[in-house]
Protein backbone atom coordinates (compact mmCIF):
# COMPACT_ATOMS: atom_id res chain seq x y z
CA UNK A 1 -5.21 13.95 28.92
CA UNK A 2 -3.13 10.80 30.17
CA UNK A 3 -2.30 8.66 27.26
CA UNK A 4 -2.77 4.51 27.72
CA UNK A 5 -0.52 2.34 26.61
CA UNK A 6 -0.65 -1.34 26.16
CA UNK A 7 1.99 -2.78 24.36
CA UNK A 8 4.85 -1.07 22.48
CA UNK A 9 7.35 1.99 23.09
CA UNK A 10 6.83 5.77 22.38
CA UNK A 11 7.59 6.72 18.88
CA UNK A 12 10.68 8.78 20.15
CA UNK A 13 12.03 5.83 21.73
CA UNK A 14 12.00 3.98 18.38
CA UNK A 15 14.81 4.21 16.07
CA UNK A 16 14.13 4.90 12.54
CA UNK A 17 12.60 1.76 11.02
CA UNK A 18 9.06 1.63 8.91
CA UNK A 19 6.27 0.74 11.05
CA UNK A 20 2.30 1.17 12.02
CA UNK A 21 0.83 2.25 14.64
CA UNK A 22 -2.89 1.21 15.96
CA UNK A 23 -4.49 3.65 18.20
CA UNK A 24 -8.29 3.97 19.93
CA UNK A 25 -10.21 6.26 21.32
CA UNK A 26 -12.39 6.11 24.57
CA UNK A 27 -14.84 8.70 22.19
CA UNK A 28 -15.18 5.87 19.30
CA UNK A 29 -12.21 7.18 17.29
CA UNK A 30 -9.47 4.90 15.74
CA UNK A 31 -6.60 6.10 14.21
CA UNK A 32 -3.40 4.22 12.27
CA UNK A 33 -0.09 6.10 11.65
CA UNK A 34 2.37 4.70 9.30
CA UNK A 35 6.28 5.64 8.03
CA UNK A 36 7.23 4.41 4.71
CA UNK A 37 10.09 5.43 3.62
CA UNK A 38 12.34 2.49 3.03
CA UNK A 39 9.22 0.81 1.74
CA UNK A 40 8.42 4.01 -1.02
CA UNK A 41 12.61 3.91 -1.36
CA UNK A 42 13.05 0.29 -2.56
CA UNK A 43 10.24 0.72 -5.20
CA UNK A 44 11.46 3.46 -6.52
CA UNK A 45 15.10 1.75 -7.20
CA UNK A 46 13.18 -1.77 -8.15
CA UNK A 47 11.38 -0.19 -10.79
CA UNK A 48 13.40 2.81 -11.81
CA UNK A 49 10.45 5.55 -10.75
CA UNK A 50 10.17 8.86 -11.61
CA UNK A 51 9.51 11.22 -9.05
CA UNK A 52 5.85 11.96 -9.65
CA UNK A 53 5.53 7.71 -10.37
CA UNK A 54 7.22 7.19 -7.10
CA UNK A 55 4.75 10.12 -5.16
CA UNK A 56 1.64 8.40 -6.78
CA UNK A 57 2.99 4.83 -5.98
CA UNK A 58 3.96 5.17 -2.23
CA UNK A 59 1.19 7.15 -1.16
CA UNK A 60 -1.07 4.24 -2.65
CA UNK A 61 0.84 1.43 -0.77
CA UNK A 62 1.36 3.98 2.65
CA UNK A 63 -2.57 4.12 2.15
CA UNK A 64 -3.20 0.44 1.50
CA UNK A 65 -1.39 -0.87 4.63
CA UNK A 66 -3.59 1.47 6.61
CA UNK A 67 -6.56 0.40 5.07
CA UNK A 68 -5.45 -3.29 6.44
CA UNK A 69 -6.78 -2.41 10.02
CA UNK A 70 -7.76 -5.86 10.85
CA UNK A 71 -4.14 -7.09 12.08
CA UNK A 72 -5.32 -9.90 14.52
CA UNK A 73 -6.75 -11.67 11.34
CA UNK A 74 -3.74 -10.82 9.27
CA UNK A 75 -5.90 -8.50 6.80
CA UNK A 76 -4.74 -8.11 3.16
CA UNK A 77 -5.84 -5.31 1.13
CA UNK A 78 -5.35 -4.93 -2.81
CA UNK A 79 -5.59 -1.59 -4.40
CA UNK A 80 -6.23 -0.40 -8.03
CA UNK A 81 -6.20 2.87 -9.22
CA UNK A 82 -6.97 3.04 -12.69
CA UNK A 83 -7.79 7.02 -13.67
CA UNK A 84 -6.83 6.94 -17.55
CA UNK A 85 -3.81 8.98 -16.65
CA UNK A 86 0.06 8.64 -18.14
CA UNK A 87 0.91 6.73 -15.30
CA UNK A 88 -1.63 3.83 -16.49
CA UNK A 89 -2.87 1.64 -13.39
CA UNK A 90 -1.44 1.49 -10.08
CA UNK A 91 -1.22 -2.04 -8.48
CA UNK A 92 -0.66 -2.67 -4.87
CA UNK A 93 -0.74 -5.32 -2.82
CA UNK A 94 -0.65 -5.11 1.19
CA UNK A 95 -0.82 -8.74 2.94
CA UNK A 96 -0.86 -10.22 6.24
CA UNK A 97 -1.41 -6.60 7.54
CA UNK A 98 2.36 -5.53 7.63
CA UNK A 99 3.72 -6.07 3.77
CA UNK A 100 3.43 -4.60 0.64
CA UNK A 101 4.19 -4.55 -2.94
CA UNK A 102 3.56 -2.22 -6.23
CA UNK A 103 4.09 -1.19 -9.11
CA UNK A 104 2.78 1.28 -12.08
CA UNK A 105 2.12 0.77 -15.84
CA UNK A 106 4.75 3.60 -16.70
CA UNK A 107 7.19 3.92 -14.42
CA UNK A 108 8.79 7.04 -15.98
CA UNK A 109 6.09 10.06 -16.44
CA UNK A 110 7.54 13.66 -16.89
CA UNK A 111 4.95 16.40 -15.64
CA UNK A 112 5.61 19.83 -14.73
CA UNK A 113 5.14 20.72 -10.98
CA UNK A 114 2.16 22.40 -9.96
CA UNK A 115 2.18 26.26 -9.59
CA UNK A 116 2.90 25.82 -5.97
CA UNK A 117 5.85 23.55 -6.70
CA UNK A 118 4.20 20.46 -5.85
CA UNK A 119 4.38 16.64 -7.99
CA UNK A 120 1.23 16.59 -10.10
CA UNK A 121 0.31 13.43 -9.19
CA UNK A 122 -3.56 14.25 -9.89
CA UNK A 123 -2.28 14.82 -13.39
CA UNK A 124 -0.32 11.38 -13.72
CA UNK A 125 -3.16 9.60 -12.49
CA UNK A 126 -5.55 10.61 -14.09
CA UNK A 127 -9.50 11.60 -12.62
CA UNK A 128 -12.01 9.45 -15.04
CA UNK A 129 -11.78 6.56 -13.57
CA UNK A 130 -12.50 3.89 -10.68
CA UNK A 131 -10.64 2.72 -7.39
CA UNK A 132 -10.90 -0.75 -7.09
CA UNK A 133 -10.05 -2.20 -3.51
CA UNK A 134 -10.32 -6.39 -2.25
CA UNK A 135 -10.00 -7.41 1.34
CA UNK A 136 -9.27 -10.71 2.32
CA UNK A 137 -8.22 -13.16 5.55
CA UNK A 138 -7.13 -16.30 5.30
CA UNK A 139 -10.60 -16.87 7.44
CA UNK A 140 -12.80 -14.74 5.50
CA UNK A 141 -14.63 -14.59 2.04
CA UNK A 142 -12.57 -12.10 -0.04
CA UNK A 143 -14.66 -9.00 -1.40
CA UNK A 144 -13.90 -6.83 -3.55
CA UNK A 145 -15.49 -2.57 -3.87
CA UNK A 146 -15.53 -0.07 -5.72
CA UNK A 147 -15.67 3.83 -6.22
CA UNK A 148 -14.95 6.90 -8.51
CA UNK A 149 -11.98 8.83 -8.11
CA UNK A 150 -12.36 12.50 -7.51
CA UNK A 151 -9.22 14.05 -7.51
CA UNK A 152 -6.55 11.54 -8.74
CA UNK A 153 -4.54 12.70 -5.12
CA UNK A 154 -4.97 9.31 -3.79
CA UNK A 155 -5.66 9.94 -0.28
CA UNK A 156 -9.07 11.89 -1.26
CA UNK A 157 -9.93 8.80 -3.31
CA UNK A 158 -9.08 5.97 -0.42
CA UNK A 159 -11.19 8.77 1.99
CA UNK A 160 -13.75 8.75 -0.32
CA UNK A 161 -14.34 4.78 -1.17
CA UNK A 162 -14.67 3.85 2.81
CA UNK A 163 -17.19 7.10 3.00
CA UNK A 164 -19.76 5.46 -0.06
CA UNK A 165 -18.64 1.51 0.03
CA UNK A 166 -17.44 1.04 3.26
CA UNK A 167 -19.91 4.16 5.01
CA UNK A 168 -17.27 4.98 7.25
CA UNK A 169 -16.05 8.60 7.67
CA UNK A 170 -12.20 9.21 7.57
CA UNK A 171 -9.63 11.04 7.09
CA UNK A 172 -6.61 10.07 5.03
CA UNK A 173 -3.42 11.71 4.61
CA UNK A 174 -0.76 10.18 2.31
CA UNK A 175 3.10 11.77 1.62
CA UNK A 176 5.94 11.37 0.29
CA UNK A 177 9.24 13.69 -0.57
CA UNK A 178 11.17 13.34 -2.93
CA UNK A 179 14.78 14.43 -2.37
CA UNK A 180 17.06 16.57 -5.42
CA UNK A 181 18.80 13.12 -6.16
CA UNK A 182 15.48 11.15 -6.44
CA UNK A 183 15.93 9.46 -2.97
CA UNK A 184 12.82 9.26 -1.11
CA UNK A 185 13.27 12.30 2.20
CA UNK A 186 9.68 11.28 3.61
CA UNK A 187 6.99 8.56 3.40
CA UNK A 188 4.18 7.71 5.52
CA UNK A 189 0.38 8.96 6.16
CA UNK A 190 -2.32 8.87 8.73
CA UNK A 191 -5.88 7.04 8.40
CA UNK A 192 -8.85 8.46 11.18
CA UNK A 193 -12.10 7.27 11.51
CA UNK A 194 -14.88 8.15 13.36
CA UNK A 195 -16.88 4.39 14.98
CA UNK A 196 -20.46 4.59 15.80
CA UNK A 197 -21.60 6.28 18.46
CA UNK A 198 -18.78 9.72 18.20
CA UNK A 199 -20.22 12.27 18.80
CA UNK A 200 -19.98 15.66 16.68
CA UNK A 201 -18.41 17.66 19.64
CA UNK A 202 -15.46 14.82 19.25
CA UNK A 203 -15.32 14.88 16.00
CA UNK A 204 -15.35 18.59 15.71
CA UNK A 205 -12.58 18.54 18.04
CA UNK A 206 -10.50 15.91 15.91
CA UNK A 207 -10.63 17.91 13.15
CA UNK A 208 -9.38 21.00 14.97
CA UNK A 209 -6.40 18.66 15.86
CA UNK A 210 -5.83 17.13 12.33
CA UNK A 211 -5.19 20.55 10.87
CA UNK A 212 -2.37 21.71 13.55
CA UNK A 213 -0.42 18.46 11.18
CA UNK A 214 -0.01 20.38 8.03
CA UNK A 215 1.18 18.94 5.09
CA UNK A 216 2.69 15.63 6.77
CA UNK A 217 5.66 15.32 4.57
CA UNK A 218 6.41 18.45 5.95
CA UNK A 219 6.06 17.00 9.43
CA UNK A 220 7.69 13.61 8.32
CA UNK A 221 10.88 15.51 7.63
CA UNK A 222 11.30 17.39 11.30
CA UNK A 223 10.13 13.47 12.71
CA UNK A 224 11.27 10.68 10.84
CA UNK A 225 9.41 8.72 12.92
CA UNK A 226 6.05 10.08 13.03
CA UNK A 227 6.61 11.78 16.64
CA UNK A 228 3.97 13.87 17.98
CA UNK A 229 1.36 12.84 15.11
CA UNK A 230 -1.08 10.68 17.76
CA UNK A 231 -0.47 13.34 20.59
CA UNK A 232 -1.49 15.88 18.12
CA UNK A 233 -4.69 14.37 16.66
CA UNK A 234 -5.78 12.71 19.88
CA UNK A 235 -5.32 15.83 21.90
CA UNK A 236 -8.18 15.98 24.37
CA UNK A 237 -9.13 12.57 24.11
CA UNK A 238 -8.53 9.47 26.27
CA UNK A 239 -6.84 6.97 23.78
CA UNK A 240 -4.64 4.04 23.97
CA UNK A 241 -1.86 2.71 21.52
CA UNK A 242 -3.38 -0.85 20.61
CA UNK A 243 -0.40 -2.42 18.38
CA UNK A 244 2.58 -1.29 16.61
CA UNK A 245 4.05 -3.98 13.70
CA UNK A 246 7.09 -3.08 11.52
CA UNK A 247 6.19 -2.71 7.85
CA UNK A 248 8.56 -4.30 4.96
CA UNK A 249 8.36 -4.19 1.29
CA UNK A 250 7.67 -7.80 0.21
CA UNK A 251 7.08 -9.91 -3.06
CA UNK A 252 4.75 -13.28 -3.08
CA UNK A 253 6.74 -14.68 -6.59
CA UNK A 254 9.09 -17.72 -6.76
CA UNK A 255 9.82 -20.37 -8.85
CA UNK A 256 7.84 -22.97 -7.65
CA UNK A 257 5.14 -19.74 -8.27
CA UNK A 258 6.14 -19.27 -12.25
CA UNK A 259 6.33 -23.23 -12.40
CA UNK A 260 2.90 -23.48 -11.04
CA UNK A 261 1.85 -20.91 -14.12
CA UNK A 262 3.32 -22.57 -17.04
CA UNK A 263 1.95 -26.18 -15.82
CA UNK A 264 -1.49 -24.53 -15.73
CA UNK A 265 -0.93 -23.54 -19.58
CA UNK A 266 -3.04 -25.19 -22.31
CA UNK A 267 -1.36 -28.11 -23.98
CA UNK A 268 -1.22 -26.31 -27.12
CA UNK A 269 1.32 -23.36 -25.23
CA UNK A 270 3.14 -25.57 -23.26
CA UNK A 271 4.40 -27.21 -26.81
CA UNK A 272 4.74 -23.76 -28.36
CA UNK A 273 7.59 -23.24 -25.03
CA UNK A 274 9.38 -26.32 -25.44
CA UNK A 275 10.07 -24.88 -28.84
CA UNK A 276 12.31 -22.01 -27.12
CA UNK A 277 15.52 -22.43 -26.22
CA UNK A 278 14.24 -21.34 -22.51
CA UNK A 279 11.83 -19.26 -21.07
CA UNK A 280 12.12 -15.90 -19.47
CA UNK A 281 9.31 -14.55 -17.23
CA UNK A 282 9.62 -11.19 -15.08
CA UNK A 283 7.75 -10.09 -11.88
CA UNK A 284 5.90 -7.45 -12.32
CA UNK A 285 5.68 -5.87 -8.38
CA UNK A 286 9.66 -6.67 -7.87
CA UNK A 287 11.36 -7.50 -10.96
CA UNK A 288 12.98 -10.63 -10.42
CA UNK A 289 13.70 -12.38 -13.13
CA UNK A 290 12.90 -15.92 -13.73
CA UNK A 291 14.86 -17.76 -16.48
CA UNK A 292 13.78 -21.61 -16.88
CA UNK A 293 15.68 -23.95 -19.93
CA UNK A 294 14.22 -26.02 -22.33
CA UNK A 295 15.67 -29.55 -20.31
CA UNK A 296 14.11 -27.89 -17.20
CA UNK A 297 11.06 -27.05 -18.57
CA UNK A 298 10.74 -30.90 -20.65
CA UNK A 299 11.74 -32.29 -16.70
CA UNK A 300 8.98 -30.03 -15.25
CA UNK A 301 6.18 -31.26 -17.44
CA UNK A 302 7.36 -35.08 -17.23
CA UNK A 303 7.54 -34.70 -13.63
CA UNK A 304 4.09 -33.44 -13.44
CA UNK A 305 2.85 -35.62 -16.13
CA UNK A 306 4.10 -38.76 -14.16
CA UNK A 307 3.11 -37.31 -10.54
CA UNK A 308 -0.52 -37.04 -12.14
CA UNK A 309 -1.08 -40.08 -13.41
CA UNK A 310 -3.67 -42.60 -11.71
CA UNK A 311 -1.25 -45.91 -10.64
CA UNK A 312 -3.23 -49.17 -11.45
């Protein structure tokens, strides 16, 4: 079947960078393809990530920038997986559709590999517990859902949650490889989901396709950049690439951020600072470290105090 494009170049044409892909279907089909590699790579060095931490983390933020379909409205999508696992709760953020931050509670979790050599990442996150997910637009109300998680593999979970709070059926498929020296050799994922009005014959046919993918780190390492993953799912259909965005890792902290926080504190803590020698505050998604001194900190709250008083 001819494939439609509208905007954008083939995926072999594009050098290694991350990226998304939007694709639809003439038969009510949508599909997203993303690579995250660099993204997965610079939060594993940020926050010093073990390999099954790093597995459990990327596949969570590959999966929350393809839940964040809505890319004309500049979607954002928060995830949290909390499953009472070593690896405590996984927080990611994905905003304006195209960046994304994360972290875990333990960063360092030592499991041994499955019997078929695989990261246990079921086993550092944990399966009693919930997934929590928020979407918002800088138009929209934000709202926030949530569901059980019922294997602790991510990408089940994520599949599950649109199926009973969002009631649309997908398919998810999350990676990512990690490499002897810890590097990250392969991150990215799929997300396909079936609009109203496919019919089963379609949908039969999509699934056919979906398994000729394999395990996609597998495929992620022969492509680096996600080659032949549309042809292959779409195969037989009549589908068009809608829009393709790079992806980049991205914090929202800043000073003017952390200064906003401590002017917001009660008086009775803002006096219990002043007593410090200076304050140090820490991002949790990228690290940075924030270090403020007591004369900066007396200036901050005289400044305020004087910008917020009523003039006669």
């Amino acid at each position: 079947m001819k494939r439609k494009t509208i905007r954008g170049t083939s995926m072999k044409d594009m050098k290694y960078k991350d990226f998304i892909v939007h694709y639809t279907s003439d038969d009510n089909i949508r599909l997203a393809v993303a690579v995250t590699k660099d993204i997965t790579e610079t939060a594993r060095t940020k926050h010093n990530l073990s390999p099954v931490a790093c597995a459990a983390l990327g596949r969570t933020m590959t999966g929350a920038l393809l839940l964040a379909g809505d890319y004309k409205n500049k979607e954002g999508v928060t995830i949290r997986i909390d499953g009472k696992g070593p690896l405590g709760v996984i927080h990611v953020d994905a905003f304006n559709s195209n960046r994304v931050r994360g972290y875990v509670d333990t960063p360092v979790v030592d499991l041994p590999l499955k019997p078929n050599g695989k990261l246990d990442v079921s086993g550092a996150v944990g399966t009693d517990g919930e997934v929590t997910v928020t979407r918002f637009t800088p138009e929209k109300t934000t709202y926030t859902s949530r569901s059980p998680i019922v294997s602790g593999e991510i990408a089940e979970d994520l599949a599950y949650y649109l199926y009973t709070s969002e009631q649309v059926p997908s398919t998810i498929n999350l990676g990512v490889l990690v490499d002897r020296d810890y590097s990250i050799a392969a991150s990215g994922g799929f997300l396909v989901q079936a609009l109203p009005g496919a019919s089963d014959n379609v949908l039969a046919k999509v699934e056919e396709n979906i398994k000729k993918i394999g395990q996609i780190t597998t495929w992620l390492t022969e492509h680096p950049n996600g080659e032949g993953i549309a042809e292959t799912i779409m195969e037989g259909l009549s589908y068009k690439e809608l829009y393709r965005q790079p992806l980049y890792w991205r914090c929202t902290c800043s000073l003017e951020r952390i200064e906003n926080v401590l002017l917001s504190l009660r008086q009775e803590d803002k006096e219990a600072l002043l007593s410090d020698p200076q304050v140090e505050m820490t991002c949790h998604y990228c690290g940075t470290r924030y270090v403020i001194s007591h004369d900066e900190l007396v200036d901050l709250y005289e400044h305020h105090k004087k910008s917020s008083t009523p003039k006669e």
